[in-house]
N, C-alpha and C. Protein backbone atom coordinates (compact mmCIF):
# COMPACT_ATOMS: atom_id res chain seq x y z
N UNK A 1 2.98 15.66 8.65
CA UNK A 1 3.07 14.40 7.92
C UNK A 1 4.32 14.35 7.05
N UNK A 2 4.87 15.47 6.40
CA UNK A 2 6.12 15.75 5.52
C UNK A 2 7.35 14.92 6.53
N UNK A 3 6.62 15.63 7.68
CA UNK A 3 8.69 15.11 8.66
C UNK A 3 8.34 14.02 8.90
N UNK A 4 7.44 13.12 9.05
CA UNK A 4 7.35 11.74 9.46
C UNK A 4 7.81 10.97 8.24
N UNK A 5 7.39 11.38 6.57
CA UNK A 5 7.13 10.86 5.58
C UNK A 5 8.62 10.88 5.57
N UNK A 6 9.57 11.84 5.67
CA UNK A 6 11.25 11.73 5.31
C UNK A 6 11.81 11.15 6.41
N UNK A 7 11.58 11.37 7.56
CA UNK A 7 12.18 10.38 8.37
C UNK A 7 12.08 8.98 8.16
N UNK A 8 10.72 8.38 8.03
CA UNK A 8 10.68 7.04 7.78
C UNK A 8 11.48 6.61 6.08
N UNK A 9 11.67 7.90 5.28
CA UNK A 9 11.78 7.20 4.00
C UNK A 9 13.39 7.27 4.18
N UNK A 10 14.31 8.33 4.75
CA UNK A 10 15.84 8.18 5.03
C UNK A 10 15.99 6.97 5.91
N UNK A 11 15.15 6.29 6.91
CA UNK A 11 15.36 5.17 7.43
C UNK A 11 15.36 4.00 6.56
N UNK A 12 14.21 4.33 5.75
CA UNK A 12 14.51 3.07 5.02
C UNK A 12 15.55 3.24 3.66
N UNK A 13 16.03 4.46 3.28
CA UNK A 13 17.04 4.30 2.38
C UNK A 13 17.99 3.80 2.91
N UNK A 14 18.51 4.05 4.40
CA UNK A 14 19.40 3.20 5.14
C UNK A 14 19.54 2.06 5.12
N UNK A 15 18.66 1.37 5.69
CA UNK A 15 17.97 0.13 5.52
C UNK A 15 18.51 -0.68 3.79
N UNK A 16 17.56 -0.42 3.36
CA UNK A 16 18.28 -0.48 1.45
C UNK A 16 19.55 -0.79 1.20
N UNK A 17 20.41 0.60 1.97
CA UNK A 17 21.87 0.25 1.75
C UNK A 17 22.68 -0.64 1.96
N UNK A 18 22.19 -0.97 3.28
CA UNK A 18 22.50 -1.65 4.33
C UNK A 18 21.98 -3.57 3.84
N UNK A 19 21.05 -3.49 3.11
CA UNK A 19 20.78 -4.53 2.88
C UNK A 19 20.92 -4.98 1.29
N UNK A 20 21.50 -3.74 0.89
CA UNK A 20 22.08 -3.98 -0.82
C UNK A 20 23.68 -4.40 -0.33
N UNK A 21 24.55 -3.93 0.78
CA UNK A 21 25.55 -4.76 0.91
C UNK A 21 25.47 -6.21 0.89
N UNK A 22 25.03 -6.45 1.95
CA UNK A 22 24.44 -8.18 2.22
C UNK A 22 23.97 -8.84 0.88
N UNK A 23 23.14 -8.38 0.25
CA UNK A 23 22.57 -8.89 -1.01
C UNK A 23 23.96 -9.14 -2.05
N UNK A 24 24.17 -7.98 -2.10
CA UNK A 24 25.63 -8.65 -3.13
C UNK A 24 26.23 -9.28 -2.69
N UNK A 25 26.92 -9.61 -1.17
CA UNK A 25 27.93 -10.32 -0.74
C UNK A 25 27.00 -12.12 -0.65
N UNK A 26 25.82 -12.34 -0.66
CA UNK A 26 25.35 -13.56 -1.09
C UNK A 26 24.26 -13.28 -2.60
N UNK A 27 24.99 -12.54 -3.29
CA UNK A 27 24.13 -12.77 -4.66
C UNK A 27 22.24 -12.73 -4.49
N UNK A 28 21.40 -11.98 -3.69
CA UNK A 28 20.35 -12.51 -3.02
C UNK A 28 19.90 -10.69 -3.51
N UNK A 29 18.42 -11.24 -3.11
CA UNK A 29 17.77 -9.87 -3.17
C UNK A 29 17.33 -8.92 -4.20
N UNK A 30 16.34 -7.61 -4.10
CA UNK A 30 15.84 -7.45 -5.17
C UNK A 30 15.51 -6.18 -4.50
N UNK A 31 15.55 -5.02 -5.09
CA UNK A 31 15.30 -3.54 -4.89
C UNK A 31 14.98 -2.78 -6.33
N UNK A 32 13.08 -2.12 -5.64
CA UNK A 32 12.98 -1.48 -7.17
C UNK A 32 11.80 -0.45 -6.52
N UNK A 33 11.03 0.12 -7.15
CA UNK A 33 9.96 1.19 -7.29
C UNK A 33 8.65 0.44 -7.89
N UNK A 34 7.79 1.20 -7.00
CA UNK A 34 6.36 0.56 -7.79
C UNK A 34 5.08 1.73 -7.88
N UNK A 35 4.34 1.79 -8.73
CA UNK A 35 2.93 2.44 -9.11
C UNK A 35 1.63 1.53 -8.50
N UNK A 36 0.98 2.67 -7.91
CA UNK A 36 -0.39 1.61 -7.63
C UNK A 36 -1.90 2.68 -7.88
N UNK A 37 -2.42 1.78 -8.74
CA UNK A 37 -3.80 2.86 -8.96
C UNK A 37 -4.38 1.53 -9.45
N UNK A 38 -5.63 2.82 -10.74
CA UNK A 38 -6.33 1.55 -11.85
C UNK A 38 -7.12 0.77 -10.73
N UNK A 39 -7.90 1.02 -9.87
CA UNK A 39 -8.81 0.47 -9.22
C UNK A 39 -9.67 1.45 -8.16
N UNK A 40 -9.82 0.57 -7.34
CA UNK A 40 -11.47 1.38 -6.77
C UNK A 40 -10.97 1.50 -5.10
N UNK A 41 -11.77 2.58 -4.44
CA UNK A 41 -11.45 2.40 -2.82
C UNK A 41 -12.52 2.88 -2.45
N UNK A 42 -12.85 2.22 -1.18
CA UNK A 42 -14.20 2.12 -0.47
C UNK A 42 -14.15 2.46 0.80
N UNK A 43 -14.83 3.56 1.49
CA UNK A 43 -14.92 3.87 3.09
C UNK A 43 -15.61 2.48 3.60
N UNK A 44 -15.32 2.14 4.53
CA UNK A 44 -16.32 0.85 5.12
C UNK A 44 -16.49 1.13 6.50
N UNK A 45 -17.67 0.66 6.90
CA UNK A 45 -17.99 -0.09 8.43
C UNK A 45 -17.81 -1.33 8.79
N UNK A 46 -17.64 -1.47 9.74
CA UNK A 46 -17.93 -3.22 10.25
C UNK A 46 -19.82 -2.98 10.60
N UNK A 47 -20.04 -1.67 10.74
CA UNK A 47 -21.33 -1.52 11.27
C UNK A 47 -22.09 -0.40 10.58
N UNK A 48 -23.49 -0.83 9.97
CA UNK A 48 -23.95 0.41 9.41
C UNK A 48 -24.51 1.52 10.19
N UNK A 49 -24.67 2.24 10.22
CA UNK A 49 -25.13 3.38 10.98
C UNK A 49 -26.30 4.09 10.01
N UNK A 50 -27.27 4.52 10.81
CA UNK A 50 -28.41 5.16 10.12
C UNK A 50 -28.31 6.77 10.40
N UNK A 51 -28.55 7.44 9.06
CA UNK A 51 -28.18 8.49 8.85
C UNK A 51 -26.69 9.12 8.29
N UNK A 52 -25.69 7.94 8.27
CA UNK A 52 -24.58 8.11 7.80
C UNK A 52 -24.66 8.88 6.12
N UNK A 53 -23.59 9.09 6.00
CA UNK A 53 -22.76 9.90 4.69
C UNK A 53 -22.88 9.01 3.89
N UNK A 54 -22.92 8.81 2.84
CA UNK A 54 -22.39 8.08 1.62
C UNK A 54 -21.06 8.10 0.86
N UNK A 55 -20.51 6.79 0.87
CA UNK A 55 -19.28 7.50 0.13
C UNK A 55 -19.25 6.61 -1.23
N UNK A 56 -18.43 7.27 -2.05
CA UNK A 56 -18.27 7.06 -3.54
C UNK A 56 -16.63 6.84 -3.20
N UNK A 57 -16.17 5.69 -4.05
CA UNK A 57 -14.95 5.94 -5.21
C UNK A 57 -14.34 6.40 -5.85
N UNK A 58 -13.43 7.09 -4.96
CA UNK A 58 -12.91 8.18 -6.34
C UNK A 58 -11.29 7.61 -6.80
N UNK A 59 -10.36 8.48 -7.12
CA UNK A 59 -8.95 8.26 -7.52
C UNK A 59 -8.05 7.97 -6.69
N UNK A 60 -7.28 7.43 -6.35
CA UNK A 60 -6.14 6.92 -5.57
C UNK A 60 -5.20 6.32 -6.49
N UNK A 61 -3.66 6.77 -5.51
CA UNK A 61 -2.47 6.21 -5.70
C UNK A 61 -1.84 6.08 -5.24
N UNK A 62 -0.60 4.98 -5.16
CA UNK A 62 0.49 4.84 -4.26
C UNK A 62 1.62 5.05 -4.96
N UNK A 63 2.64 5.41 -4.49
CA UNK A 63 4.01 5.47 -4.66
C UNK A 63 5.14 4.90 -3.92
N UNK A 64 6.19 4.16 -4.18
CA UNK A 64 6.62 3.52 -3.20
C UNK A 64 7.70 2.62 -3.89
N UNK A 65 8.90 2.25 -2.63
CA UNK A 65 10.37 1.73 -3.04
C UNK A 65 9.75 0.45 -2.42
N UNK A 66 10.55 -0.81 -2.18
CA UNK A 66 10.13 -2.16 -2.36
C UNK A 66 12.21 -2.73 -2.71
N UNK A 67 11.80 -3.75 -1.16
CA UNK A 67 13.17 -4.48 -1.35
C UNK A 67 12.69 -5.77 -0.80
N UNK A 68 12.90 -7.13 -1.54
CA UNK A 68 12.59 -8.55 -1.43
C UNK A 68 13.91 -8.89 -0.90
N UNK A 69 13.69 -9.63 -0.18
CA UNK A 69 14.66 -10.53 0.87
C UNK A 69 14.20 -11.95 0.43
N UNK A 70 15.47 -12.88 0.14
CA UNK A 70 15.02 -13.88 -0.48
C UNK A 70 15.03 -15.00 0.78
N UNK A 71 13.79 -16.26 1.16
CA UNK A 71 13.97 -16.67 2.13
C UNK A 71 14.50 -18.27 1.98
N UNK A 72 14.05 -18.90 0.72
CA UNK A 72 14.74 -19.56 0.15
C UNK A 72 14.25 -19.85 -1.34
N UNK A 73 14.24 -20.76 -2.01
CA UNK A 73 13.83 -20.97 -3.49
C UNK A 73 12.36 -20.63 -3.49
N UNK A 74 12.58 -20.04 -4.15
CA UNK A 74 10.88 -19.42 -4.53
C UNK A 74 9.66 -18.58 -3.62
N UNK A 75 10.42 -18.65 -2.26
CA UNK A 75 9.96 -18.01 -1.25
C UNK A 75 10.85 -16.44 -0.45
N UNK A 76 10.08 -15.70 -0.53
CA UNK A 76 10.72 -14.07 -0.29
C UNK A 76 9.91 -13.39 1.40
N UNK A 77 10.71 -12.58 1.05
CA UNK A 77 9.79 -11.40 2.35
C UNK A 77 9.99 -9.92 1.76
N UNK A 78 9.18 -9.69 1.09
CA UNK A 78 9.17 -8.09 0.35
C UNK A 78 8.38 -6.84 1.21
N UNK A 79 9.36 -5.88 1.72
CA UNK A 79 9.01 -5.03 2.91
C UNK A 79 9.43 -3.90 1.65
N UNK A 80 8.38 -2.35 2.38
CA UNK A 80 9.01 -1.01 1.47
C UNK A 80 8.08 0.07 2.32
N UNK A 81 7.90 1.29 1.47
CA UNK A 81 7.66 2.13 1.69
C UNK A 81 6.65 3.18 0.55
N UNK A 82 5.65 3.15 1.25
CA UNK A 82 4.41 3.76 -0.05
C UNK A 82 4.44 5.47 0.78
N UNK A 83 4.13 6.32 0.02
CA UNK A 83 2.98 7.45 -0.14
C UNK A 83 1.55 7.16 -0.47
N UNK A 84 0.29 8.03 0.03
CA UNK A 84 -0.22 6.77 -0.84
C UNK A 84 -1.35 8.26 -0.23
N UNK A 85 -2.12 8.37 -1.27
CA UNK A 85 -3.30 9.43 -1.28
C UNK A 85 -4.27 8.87 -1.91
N UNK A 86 -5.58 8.87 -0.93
CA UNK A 86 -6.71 8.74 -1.67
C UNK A 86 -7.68 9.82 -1.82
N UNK A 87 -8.89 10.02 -2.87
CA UNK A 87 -9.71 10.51 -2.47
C UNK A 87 -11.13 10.25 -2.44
N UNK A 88 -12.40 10.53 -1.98
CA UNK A 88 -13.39 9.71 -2.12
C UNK A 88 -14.38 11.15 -2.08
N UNK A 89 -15.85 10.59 -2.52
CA UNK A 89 -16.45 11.53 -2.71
C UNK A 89 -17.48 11.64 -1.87
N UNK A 90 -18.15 12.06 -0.97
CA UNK A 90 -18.97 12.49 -0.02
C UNK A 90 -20.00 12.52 -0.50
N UNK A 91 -21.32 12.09 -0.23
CA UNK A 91 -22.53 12.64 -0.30
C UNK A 91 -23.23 12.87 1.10
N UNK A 92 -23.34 14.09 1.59
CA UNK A 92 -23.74 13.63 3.08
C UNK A 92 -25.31 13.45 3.36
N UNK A 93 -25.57 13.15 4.15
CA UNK A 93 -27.28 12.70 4.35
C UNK A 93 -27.68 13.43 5.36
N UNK A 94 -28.77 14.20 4.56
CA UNK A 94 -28.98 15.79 5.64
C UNK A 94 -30.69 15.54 5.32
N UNK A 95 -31.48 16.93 6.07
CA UNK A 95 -32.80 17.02 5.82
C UNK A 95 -32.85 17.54 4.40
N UNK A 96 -34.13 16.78 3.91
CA UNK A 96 -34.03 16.75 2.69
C UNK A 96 -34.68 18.19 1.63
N UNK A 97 -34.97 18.84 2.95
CA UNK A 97 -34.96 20.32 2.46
C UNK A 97 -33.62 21.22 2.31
N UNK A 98 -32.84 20.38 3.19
CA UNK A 98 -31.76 21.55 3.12
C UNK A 98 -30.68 20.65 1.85
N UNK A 99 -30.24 21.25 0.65
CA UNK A 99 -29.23 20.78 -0.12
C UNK A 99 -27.79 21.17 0.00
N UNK A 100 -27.03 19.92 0.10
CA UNK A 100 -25.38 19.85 0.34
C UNK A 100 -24.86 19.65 -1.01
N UNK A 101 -24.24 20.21 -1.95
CA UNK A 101 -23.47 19.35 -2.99
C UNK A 101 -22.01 18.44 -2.53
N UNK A 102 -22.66 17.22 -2.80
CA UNK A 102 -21.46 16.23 -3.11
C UNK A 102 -20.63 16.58 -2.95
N UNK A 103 -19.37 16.68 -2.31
CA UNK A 103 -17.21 17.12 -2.19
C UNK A 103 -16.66 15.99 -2.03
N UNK A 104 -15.66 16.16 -2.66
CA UNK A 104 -14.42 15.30 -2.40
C UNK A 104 -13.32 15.38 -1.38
N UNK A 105 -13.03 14.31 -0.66
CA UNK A 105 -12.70 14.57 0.48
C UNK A 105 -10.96 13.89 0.04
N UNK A 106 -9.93 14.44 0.41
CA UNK A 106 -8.50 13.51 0.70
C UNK A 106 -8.24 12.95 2.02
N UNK A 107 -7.49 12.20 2.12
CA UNK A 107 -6.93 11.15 2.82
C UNK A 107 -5.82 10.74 2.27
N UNK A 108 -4.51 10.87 3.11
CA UNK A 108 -3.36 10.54 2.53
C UNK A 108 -2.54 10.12 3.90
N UNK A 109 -1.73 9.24 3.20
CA UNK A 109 -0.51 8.86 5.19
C UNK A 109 0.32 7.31 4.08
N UNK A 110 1.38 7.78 5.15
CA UNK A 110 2.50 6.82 4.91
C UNK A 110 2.28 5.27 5.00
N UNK A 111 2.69 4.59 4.27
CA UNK A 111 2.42 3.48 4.13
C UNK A 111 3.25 1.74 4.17
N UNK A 112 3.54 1.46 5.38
CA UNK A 112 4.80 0.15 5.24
C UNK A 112 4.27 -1.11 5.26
N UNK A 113 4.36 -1.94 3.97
CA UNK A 113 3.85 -3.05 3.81
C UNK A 113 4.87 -3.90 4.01
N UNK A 114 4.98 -5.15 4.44
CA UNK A 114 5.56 -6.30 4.94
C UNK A 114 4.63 -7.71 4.13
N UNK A 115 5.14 -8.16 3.27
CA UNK A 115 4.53 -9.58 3.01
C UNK A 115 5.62 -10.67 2.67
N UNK A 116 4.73 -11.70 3.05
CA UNK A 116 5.41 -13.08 2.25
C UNK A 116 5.56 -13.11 0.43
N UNK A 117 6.01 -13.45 -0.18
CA UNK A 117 5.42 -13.61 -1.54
C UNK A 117 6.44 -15.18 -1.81
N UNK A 118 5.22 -15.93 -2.47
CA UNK A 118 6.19 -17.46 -3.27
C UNK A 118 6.19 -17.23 -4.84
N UNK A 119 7.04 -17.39 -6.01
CA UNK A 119 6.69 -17.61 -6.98
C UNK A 119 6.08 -19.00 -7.15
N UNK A 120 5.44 -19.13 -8.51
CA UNK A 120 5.43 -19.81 -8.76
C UNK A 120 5.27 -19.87 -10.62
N UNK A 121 5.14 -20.92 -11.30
CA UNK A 121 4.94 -21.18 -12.87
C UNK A 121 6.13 -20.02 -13.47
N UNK A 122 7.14 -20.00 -13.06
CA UNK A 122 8.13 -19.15 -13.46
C UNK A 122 7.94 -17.14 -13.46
N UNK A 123 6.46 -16.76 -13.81
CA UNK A 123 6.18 -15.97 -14.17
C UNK A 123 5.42 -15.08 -13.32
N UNK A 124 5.32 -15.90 -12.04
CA UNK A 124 4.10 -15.84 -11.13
C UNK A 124 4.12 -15.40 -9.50
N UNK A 125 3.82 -14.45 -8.90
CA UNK A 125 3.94 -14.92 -7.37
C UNK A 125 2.46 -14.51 -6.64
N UNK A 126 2.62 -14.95 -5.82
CA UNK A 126 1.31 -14.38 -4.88
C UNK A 126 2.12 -14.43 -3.00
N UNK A 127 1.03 -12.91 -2.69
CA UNK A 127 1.82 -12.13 -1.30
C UNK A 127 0.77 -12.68 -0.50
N UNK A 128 0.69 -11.79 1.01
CA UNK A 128 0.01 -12.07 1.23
C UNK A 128 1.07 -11.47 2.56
N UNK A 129 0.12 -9.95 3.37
CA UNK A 129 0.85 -9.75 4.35
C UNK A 129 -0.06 -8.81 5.18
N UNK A 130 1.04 -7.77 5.69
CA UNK A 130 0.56 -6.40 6.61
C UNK A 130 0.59 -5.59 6.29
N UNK A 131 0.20 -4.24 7.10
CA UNK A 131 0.26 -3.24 6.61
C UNK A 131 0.73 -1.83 7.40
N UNK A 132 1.65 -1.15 7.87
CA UNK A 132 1.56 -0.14 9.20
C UNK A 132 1.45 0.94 8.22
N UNK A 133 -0.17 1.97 8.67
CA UNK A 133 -0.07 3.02 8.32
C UNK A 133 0.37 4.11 9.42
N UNK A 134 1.17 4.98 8.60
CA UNK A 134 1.77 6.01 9.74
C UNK A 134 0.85 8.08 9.59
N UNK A 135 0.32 8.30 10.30
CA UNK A 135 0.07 9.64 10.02
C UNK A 135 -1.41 9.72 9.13
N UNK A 136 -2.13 8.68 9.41
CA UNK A 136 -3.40 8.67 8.63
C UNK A 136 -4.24 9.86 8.22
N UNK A 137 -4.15 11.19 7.96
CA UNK A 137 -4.47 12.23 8.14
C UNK A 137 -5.58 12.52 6.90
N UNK A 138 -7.04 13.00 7.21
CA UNK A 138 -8.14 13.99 6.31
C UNK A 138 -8.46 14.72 6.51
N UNK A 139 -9.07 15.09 5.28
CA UNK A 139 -10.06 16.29 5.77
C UNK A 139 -10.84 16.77 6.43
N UNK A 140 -11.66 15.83 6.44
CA UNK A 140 -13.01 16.08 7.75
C UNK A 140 -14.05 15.16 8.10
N UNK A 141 -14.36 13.86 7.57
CA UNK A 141 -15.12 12.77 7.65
C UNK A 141 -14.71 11.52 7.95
N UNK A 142 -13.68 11.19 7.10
CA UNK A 142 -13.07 10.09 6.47
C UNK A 142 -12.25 10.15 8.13
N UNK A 143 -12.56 8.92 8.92
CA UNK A 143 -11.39 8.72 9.95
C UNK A 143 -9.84 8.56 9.80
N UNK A 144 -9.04 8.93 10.34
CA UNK A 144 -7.44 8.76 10.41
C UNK A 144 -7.14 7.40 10.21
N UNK A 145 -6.51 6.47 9.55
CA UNK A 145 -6.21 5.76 8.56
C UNK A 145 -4.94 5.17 9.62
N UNK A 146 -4.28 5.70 10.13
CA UNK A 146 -2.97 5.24 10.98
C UNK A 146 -3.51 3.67 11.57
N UNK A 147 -2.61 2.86 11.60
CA UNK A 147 -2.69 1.47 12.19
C UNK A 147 -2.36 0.31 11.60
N UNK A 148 -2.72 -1.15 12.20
CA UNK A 148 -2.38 -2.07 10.93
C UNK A 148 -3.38 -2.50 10.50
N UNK A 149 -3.26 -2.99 8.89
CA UNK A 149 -4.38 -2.93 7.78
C UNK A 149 -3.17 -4.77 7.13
N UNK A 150 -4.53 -5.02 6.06
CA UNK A 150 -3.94 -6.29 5.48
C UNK A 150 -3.51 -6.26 4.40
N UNK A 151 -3.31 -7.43 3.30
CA UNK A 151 -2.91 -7.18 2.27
C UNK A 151 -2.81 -8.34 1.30
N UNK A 152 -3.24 -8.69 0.00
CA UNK A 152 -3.28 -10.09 -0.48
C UNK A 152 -2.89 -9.30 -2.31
N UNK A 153 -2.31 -10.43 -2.84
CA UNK A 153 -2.45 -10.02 -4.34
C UNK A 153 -1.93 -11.33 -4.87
N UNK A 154 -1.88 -10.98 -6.22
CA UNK A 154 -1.18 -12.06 -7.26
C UNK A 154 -0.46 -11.21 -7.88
N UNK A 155 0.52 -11.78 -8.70
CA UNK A 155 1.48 -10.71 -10.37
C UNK A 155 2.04 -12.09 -10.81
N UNK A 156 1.78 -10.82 -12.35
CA UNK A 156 2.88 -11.31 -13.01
C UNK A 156 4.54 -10.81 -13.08
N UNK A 157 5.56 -11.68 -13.40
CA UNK A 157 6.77 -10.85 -13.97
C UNK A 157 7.20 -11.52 -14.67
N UNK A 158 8.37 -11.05 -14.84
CA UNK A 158 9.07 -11.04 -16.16
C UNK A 158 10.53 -10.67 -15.63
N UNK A 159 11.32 -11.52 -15.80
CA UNK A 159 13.08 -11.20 -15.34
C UNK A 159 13.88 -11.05 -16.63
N UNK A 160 14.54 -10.19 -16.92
CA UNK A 160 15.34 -10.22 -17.74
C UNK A 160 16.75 -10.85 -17.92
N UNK A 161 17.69 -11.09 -18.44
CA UNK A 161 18.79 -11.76 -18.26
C UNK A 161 19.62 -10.44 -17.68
N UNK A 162 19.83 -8.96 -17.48
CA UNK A 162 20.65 -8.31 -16.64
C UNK A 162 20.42 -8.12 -15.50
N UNK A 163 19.11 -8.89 -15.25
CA UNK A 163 18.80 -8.64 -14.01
C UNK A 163 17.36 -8.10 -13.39
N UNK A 164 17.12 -7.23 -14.52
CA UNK A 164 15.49 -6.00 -14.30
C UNK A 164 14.92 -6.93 -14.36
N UNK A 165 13.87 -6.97 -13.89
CA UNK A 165 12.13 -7.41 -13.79
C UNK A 165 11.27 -6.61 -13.71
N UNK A 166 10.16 -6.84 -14.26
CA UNK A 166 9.10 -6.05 -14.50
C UNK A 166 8.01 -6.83 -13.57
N UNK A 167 7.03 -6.23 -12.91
CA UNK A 167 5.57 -6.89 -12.62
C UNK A 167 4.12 -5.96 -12.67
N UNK A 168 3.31 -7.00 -13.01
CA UNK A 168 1.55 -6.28 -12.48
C UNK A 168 1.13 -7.21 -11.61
N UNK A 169 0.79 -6.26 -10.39
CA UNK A 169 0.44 -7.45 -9.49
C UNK A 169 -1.17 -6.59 -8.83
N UNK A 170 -2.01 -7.45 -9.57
CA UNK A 170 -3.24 -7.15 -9.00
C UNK A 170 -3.50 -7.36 -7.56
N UNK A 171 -4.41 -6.50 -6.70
CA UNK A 171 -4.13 -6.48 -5.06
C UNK A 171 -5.61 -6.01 -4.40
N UNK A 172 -5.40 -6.10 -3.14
CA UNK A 172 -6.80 -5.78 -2.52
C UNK A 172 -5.52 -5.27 -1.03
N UNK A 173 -6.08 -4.20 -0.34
CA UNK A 173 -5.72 -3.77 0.91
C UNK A 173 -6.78 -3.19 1.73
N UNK A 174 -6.73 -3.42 3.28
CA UNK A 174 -7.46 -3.10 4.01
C UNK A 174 -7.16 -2.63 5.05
N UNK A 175 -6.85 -0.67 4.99
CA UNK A 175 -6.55 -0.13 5.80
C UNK A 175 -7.15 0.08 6.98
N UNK A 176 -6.03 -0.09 8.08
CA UNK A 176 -6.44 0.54 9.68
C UNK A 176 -7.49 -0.30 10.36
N UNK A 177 -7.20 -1.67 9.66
CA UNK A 177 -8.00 -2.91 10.21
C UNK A 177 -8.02 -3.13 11.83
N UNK A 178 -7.13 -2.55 12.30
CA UNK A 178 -6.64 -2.52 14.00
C UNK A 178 -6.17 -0.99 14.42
N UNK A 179 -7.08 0.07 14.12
CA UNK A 179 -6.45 1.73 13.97
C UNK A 179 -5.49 2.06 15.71
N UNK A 180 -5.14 2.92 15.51
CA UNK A 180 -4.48 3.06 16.54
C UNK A 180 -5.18 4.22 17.20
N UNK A 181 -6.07 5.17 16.34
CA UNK A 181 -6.91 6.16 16.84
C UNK A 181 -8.68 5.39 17.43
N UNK A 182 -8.48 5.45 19.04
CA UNK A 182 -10.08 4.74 19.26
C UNK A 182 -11.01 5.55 18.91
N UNK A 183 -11.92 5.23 18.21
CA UNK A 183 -13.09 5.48 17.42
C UNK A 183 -14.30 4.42 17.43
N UNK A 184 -15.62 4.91 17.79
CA UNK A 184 -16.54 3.99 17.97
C UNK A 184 -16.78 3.94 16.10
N UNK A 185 -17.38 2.96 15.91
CA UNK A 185 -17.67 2.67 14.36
C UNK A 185 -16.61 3.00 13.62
N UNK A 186 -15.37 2.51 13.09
CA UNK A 186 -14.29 3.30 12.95
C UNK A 186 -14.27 3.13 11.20
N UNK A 187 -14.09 3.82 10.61
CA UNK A 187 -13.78 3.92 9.14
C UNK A 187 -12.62 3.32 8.70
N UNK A 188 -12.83 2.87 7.61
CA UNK A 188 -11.39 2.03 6.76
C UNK A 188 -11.59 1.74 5.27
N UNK A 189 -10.61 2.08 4.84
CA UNK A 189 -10.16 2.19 3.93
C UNK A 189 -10.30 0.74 2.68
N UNK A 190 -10.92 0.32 2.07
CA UNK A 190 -10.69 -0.76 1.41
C UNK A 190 -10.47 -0.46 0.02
N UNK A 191 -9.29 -1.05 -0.35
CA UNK A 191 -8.13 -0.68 -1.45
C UNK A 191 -8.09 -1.82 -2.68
N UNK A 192 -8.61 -1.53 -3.67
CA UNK A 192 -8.18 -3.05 -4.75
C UNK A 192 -7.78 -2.39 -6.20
N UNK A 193 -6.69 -2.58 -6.38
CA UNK A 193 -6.19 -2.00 -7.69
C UNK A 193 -5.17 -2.49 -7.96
N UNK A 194 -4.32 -2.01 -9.17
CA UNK A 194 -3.12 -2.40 -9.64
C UNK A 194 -1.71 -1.88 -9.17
N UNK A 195 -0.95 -2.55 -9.04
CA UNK A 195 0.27 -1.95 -8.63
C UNK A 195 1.36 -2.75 -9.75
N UNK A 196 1.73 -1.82 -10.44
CA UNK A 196 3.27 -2.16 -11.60
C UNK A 196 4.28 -1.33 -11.18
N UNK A 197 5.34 -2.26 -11.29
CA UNK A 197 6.65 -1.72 -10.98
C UNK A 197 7.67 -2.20 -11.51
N UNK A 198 9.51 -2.25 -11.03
CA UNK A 198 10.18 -2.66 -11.80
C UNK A 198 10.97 -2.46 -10.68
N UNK A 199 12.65 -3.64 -10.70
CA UNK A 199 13.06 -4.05 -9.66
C UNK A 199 14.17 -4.68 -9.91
N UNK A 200 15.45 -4.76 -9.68
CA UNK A 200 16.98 -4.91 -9.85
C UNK A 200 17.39 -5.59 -9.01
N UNK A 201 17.77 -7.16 -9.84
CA UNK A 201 18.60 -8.32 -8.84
C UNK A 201 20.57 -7.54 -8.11
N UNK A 202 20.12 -7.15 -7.14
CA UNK A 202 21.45 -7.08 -6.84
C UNK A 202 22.25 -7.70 -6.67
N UNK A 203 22.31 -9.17 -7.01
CA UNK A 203 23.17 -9.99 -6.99
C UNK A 203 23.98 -9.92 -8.55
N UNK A 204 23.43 -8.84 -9.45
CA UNK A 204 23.78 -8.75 -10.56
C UNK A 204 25.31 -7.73 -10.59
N UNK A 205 25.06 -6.99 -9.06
CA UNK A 205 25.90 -5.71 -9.53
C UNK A 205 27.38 -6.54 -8.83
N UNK A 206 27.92 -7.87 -9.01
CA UNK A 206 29.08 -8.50 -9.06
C UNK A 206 29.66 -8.34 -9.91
């Protein structure tokens, strides 16, 4: 998962570069870093199954670069690149003579989101996109996560006059909505938390 995680992330520093030229030469565009936690994640079915595991909520986070492509006034296309580890907590459902204690299980894989986003009320935008997970990889329950998953939120920001902006953009994601690993009853990931970050008009560095 390491060599996939640097390959895709030197592609997209390329990418970046490549599109921080263009951005300055029409004043356009926006490249920054973002945090995502401060919320909850849920194993799901489309189908319940009897005798299944239980799962709990545990800690998750993302990490991740983020470059907006502007498409015209008030309308963008913000594509990047997450890390993104979860973990959740197991209770498995056994005979009730025999006792399992509760474990925590990880789940972690690369993460490329693609959305629309419009501002709006100056302060405001809302997304609304995809998701390709790459390398969906766990421990031992939790299905492989690889595929495409969705993605919706709102934020706030805040632009400064040199250029920085700040945002919190509350979110919901739904990994491996279409997995690429076939699996009968297939597990997924459902994601709703906060993501804050901060982000540099390159049309500034004229």
């Amino acid at each position: 998962m390491k060599k996939v995680a640097t390959i895709v992330l030197f592609l997209l520093i390329i990418g970046c570069l490549s599109a921080q030229e263009s951005a300055i030469s029409s004043k356009a565009g926006k490249i920054g870093i973002s945090f995502a936690s401060f919320g909850t994640n849920e194993v799901v079915r489309f189908t319940v199954l009897d005798g299944d595991a239980t799962y709990k909520p545990d800690f998750f986070y993302a990490l991740g670069i983020h470059y907006v492509y502007p498409l015209r006034s008030q309308l963008g296309l913000e594509a990047g690149i997450e890390y993104v580890s979860h973990r959740t907590r197991v209770i498995p459902n056994i005979h009730p003579l025999i006792f399992i204690e509760p474990y925590r299980e990880k789940i972690s894989f690369v993460s490329i989101p693609i959305s629309v986003r419009a501002d709006f009320l100056k302060y405001f935008f809302v997304q609304g996109g995809m998701l390709l997970n790459i390398d969906g990889s766990s421990d031992l329950f939790v299905h492989n996560q690889s595929g495409l998953g969705v993605l919706a939120g709102l934020a706030f920001q805040y632009q400064f006059d040199m250029g920085i902006s700040v945002f919190v953009n509350p979110y919901t994601k739904l990994h491996s909505l279409l997995p690429f690993q076939k699996s009968r009853y297939h597990q997924r990931l459902w994601e709703s938390g906060f993501r804050i970050g901060i982000s540099y008009d390159l049309g500034k560095l004229q």
